[in-house]
PDB file of N, CA and C in Angstrom:
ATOM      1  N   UNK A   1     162.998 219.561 131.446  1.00  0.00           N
ATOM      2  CA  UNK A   1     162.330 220.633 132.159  1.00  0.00           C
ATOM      3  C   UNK A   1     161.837 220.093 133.493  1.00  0.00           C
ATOM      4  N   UNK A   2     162.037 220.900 134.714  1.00  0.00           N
ATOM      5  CA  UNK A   2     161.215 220.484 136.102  1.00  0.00           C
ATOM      6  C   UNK A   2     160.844 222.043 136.278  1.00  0.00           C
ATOM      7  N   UNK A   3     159.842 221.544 137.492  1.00  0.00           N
ATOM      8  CA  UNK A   3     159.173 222.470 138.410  1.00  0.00           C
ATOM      9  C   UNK A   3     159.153 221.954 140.113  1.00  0.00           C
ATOM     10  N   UNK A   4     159.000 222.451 140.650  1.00  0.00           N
ATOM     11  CA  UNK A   4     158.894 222.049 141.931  1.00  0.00           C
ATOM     12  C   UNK A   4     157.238 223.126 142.379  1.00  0.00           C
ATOM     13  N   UNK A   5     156.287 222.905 142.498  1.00  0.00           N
ATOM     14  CA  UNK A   5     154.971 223.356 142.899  1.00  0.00           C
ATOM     15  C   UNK A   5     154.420 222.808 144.081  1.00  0.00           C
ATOM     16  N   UNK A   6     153.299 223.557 145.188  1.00  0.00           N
ATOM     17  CA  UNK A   6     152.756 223.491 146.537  1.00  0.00           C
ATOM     18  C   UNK A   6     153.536 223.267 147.744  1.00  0.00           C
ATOM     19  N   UNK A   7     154.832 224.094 147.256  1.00  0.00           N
ATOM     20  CA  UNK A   7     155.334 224.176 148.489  1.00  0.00           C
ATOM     21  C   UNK A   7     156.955 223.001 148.541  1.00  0.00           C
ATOM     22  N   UNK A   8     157.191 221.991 147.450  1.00  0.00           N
ATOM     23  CA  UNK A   8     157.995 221.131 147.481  1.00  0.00           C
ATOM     24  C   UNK A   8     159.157 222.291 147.326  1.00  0.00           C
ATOM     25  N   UNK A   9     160.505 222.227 147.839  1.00  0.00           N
ATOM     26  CA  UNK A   9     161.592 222.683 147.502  1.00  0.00           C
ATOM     27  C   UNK A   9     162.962 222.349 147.249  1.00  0.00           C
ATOM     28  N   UNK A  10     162.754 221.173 146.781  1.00  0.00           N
ATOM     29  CA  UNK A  10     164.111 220.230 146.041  1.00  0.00           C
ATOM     30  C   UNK A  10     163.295 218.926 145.377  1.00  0.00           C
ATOM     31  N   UNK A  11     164.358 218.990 144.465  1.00  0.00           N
ATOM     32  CA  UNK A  11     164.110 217.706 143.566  1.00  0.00           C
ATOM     33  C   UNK A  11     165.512 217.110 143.379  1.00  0.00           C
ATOM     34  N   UNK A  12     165.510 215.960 143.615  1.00  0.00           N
ATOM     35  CA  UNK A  12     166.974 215.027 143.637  1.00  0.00           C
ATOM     36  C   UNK A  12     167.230 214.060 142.090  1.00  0.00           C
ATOM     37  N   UNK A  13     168.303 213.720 141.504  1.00  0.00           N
ATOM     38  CA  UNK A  13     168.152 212.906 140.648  1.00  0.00           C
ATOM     39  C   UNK A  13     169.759 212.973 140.510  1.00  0.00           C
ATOM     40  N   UNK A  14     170.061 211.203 140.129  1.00  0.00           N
ATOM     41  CA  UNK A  14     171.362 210.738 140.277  1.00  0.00           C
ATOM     42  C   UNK A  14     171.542 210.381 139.266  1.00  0.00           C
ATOM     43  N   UNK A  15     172.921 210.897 138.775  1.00  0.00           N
ATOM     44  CA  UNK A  15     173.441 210.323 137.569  1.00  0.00           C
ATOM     45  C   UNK A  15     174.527 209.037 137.571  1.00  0.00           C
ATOM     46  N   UNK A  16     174.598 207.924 137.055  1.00  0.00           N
ATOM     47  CA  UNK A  16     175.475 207.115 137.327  1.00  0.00           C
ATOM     48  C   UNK A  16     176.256 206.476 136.284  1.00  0.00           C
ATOM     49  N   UNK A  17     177.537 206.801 135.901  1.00  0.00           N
ATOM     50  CA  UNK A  17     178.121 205.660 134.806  1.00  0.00           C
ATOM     51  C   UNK A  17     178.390 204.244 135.348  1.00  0.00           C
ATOM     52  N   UNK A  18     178.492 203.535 134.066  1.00  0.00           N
ATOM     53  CA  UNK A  18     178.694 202.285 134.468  1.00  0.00           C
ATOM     54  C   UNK A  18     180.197 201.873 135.005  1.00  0.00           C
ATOM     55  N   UNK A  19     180.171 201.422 136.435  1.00  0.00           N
ATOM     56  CA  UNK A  19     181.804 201.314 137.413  1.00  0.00           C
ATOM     57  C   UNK A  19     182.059 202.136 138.251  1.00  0.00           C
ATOM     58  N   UNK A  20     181.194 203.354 137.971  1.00  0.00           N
ATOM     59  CA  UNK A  20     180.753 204.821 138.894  1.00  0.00           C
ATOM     60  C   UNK A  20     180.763 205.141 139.742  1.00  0.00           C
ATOM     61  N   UNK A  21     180.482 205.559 141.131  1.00  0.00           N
ATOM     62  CA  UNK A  21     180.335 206.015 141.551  1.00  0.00           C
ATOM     63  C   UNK A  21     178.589 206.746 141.503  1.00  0.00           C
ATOM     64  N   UNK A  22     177.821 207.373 142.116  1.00  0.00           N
ATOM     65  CA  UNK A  22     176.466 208.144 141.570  1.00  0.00           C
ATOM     66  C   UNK A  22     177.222 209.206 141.904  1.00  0.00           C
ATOM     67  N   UNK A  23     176.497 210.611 141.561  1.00  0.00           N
ATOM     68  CA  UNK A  23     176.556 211.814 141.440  1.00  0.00           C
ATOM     69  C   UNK A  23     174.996 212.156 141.999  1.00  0.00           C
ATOM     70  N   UNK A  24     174.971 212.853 143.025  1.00  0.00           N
ATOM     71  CA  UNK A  24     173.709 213.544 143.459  1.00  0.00           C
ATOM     72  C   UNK A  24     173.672 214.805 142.781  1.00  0.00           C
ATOM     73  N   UNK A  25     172.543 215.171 141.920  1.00  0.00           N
ATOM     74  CA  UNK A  25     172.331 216.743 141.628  1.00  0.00           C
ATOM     75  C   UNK A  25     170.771 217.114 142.554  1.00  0.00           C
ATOM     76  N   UNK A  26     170.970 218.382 142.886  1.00  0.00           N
ATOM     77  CA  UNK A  26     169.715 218.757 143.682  1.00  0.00           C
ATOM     78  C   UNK A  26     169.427 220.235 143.099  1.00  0.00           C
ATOM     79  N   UNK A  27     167.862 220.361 142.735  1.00  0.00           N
ATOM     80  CA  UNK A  27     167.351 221.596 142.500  1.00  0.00           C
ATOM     81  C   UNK A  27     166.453 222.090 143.167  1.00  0.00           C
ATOM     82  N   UNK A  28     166.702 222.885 143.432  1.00  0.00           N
ATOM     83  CA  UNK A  28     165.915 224.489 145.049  1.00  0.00           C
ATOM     84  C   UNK A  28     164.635 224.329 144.395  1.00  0.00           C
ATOM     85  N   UNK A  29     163.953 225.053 145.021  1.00  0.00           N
ATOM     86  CA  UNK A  29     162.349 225.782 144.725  1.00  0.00           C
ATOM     87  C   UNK A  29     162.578 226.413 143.321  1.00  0.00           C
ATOM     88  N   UNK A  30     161.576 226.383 142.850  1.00  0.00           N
ATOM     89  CA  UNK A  30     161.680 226.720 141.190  1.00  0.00           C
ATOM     90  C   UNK A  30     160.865 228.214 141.040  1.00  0.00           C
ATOM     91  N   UNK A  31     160.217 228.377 141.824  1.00  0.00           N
ATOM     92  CA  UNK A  31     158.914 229.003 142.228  1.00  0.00           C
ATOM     93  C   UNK A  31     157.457 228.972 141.522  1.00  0.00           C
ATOM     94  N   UNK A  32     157.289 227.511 140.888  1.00  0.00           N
ATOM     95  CA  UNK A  32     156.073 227.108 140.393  1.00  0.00           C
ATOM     96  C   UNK A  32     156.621 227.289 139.039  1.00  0.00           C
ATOM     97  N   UNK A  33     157.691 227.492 138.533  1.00  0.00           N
ATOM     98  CA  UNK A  33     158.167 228.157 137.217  1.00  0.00           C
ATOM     99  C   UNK A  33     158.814 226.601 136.283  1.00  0.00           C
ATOM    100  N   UNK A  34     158.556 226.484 135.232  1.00  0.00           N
ATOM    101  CA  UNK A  34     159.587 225.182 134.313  1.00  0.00           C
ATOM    102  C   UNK A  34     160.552 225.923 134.609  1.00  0.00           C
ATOM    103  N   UNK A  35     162.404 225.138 134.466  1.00  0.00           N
ATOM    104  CA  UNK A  35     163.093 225.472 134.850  1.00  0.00           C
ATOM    105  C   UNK A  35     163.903 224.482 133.068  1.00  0.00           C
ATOM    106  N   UNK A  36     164.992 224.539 132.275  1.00  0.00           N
ATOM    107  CA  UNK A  36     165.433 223.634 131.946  1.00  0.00           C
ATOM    108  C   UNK A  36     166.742 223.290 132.392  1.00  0.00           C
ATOM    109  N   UNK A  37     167.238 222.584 132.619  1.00  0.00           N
ATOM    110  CA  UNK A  37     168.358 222.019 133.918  1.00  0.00           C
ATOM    111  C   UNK A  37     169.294 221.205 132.187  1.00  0.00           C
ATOM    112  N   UNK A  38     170.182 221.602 132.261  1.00  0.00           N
ATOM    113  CA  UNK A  38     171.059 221.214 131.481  1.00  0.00           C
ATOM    114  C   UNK A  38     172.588 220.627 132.090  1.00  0.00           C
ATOM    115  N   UNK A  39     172.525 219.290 131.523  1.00  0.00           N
ATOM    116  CA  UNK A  39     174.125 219.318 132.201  1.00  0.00           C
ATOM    117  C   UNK A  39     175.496 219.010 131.193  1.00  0.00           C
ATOM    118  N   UNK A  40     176.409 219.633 131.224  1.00  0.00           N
ATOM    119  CA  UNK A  40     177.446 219.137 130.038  1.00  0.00           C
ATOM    120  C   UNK A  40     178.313 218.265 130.793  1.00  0.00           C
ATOM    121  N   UNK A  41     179.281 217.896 129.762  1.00  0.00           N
ATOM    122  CA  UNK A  41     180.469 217.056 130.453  1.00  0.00           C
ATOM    123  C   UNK A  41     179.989 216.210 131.264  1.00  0.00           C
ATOM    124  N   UNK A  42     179.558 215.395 130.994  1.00  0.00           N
ATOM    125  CA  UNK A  42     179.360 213.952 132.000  1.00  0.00           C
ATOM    126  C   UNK A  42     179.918 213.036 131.695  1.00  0.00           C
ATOM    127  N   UNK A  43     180.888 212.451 132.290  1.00  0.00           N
ATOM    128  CA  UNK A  43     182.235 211.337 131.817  1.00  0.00           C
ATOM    129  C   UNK A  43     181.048 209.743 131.602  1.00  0.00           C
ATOM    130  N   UNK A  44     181.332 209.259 130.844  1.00  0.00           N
ATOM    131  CA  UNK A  44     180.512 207.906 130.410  1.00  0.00           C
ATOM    132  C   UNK A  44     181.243 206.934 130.480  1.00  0.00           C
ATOM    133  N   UNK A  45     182.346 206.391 131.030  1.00  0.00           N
ATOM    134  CA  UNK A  45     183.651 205.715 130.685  1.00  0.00           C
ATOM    135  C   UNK A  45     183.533 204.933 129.591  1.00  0.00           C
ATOM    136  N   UNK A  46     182.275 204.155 130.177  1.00  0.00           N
ATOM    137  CA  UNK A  46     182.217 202.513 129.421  1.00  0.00           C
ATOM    138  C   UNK A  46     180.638 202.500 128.779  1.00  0.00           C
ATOM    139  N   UNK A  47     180.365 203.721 128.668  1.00  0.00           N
ATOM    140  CA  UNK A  47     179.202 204.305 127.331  1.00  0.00           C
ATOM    141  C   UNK A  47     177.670 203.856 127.814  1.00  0.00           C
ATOM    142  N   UNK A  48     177.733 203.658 129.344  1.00  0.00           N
ATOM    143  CA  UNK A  48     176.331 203.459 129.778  1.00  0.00           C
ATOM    144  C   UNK A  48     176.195 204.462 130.882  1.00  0.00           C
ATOM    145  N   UNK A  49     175.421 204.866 130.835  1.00  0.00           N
ATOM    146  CA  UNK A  49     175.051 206.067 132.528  1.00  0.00           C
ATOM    147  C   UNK A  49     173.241 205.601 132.525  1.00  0.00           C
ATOM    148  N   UNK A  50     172.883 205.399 133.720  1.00  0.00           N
ATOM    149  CA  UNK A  50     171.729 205.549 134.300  1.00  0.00           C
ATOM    150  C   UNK A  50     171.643 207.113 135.008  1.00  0.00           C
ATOM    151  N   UNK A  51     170.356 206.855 135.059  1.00  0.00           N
ATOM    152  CA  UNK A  51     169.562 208.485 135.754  1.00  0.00           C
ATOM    153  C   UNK A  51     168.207 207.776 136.440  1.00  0.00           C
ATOM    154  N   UNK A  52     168.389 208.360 137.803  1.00  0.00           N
ATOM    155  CA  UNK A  52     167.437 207.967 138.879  1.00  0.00           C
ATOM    156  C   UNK A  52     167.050 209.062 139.277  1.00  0.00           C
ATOM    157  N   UNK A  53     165.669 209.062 139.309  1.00  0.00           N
ATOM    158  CA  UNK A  53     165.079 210.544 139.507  1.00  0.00           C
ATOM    159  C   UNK A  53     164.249 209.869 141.191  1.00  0.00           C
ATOM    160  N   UNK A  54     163.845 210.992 142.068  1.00  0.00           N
ATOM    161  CA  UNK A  54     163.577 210.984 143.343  1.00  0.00           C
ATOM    162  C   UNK A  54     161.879 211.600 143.037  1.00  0.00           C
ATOM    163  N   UNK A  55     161.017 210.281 143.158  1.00  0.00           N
ATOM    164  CA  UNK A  55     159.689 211.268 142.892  1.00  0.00           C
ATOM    165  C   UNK A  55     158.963 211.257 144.371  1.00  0.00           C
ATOM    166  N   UNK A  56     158.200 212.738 144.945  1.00  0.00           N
ATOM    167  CA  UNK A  56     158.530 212.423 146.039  1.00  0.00           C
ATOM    168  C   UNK A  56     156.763 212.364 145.765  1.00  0.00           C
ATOM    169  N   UNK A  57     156.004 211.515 146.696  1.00  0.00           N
ATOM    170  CA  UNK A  57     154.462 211.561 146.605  1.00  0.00           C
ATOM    171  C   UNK A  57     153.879 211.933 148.002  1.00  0.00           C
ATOM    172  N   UNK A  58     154.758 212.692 148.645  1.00  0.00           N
ATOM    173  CA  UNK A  58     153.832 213.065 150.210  1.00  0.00           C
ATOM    174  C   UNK A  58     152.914 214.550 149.838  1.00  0.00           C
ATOM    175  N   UNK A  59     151.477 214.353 149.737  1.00  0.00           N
ATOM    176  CA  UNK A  59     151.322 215.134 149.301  1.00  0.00           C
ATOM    177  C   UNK A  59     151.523 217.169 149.843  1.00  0.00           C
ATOM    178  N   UNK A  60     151.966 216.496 151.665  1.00  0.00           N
ATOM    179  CA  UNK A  60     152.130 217.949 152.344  1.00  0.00           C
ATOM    180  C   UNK A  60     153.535 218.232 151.848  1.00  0.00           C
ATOM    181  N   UNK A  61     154.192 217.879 151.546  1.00  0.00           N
ATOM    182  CA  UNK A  61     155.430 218.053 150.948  1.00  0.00           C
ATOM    183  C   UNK A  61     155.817 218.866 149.361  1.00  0.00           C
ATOM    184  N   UNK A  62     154.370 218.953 148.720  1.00  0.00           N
ATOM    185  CA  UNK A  62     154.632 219.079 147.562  1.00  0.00           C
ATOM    186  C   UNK A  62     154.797 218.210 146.287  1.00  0.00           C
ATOM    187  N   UNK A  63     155.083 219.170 145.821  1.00  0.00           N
ATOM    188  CA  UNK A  63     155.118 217.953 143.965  1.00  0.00           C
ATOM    189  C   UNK A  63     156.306 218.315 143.162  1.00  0.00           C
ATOM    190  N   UNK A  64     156.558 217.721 142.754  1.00  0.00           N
ATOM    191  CA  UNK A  64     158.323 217.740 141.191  1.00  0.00           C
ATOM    192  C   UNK A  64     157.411 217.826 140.495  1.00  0.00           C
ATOM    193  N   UNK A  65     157.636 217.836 139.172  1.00  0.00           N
ATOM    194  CA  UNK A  65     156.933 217.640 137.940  1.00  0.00           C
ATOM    195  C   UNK A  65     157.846 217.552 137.218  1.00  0.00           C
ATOM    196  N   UNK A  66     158.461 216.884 136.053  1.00  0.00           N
ATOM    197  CA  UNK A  66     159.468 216.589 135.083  1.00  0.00           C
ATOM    198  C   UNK A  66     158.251 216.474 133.641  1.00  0.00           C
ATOM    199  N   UNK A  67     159.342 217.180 132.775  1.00  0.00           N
ATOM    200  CA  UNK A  67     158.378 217.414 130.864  1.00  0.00           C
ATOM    201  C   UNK A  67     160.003 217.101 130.275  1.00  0.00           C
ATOM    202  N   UNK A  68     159.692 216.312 129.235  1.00  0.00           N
ATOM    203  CA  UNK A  68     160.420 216.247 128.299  1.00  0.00           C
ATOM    204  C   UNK A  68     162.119 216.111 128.600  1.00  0.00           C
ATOM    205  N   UNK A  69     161.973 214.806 129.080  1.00  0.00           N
ATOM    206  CA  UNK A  69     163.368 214.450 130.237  1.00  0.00           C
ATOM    207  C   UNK A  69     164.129 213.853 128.575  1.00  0.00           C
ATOM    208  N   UNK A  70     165.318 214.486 128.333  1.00  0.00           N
ATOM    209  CA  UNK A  70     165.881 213.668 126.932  1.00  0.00           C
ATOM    210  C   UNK A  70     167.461 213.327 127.112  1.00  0.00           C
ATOM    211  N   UNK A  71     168.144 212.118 127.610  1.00  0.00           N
ATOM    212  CA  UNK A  71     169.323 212.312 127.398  1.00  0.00           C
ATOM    213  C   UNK A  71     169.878 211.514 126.260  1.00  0.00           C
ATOM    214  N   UNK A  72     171.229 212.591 125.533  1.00  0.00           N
ATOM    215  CA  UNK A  72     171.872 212.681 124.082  1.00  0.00           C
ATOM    216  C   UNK A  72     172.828 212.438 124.794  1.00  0.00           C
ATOM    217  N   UNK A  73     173.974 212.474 123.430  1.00  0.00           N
ATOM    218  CA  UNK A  73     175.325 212.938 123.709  1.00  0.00           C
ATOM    219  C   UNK A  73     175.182 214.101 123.055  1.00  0.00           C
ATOM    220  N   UNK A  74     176.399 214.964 123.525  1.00  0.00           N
ATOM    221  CA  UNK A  74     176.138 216.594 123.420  1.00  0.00           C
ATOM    222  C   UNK A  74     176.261 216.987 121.834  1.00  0.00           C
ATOM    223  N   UNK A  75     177.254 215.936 121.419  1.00  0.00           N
ATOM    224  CA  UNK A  75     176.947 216.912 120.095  1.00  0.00           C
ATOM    225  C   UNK A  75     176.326 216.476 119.084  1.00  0.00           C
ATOM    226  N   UNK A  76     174.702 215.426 119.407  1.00  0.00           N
ATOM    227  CA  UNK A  76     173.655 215.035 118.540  1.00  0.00           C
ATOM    228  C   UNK A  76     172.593 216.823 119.146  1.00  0.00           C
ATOM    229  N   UNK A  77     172.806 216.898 120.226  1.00  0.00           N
ATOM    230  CA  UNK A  77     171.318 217.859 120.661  1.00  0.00           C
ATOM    231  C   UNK A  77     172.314 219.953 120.869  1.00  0.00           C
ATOM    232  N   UNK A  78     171.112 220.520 120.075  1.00  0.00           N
ATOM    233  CA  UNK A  78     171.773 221.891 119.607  1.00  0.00           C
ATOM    234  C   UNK A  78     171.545 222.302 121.470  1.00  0.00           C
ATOM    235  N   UNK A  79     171.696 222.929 122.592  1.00  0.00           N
ATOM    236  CA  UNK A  79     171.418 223.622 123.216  1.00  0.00           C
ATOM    237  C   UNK A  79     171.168 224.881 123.459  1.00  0.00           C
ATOM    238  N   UNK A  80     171.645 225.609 122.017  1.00  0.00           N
ATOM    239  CA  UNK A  80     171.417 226.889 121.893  1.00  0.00           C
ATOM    240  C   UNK A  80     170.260 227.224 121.925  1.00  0.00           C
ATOM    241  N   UNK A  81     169.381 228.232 122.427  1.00  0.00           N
ATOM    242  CA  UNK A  81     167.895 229.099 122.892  1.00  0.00           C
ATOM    243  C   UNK A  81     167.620 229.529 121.374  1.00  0.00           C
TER     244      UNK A  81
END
């Protein structure tokens, strides 16, 4: 789950397998709202991926907020609502 609150309007966070390349994902203004950001299909080649999240601390800039950051492989975690 993220939020973006006081005005921040992106939150950055990179996904990387191991031999990789990174992958930039970016999320807009949330509008003060949790959001849950799900991603499927992420190639793992060699069964390690890092995740680098962008925390930004200027406070005229705004705030991210991240709850309950969990990465699985897809078919240990149900995604169904």
């Amino acid at each position: 789950m993220v939020k973006t609150v006081d005005g921040a309007d992106m939150s950055h966070f990179w996904l990387q397998a191991e031999g990789c390349p990174a992958i930039l994902y970016r999320l807009g203004d949330t509008g003060g709202e949790w959001w849950r950001l799900t991603l499927r299909n992420v190639e793992v080649p060699k069964d390690r991926l890092s995740l680098f999240l962008t925390i930004n601390t200027a406070p005229d800039q705004g705030a991210v907020r991240y709850d309950d950051l969990i990465v699985v492989p897809e078919e240990e975690y149900s995604l169904s609502p």
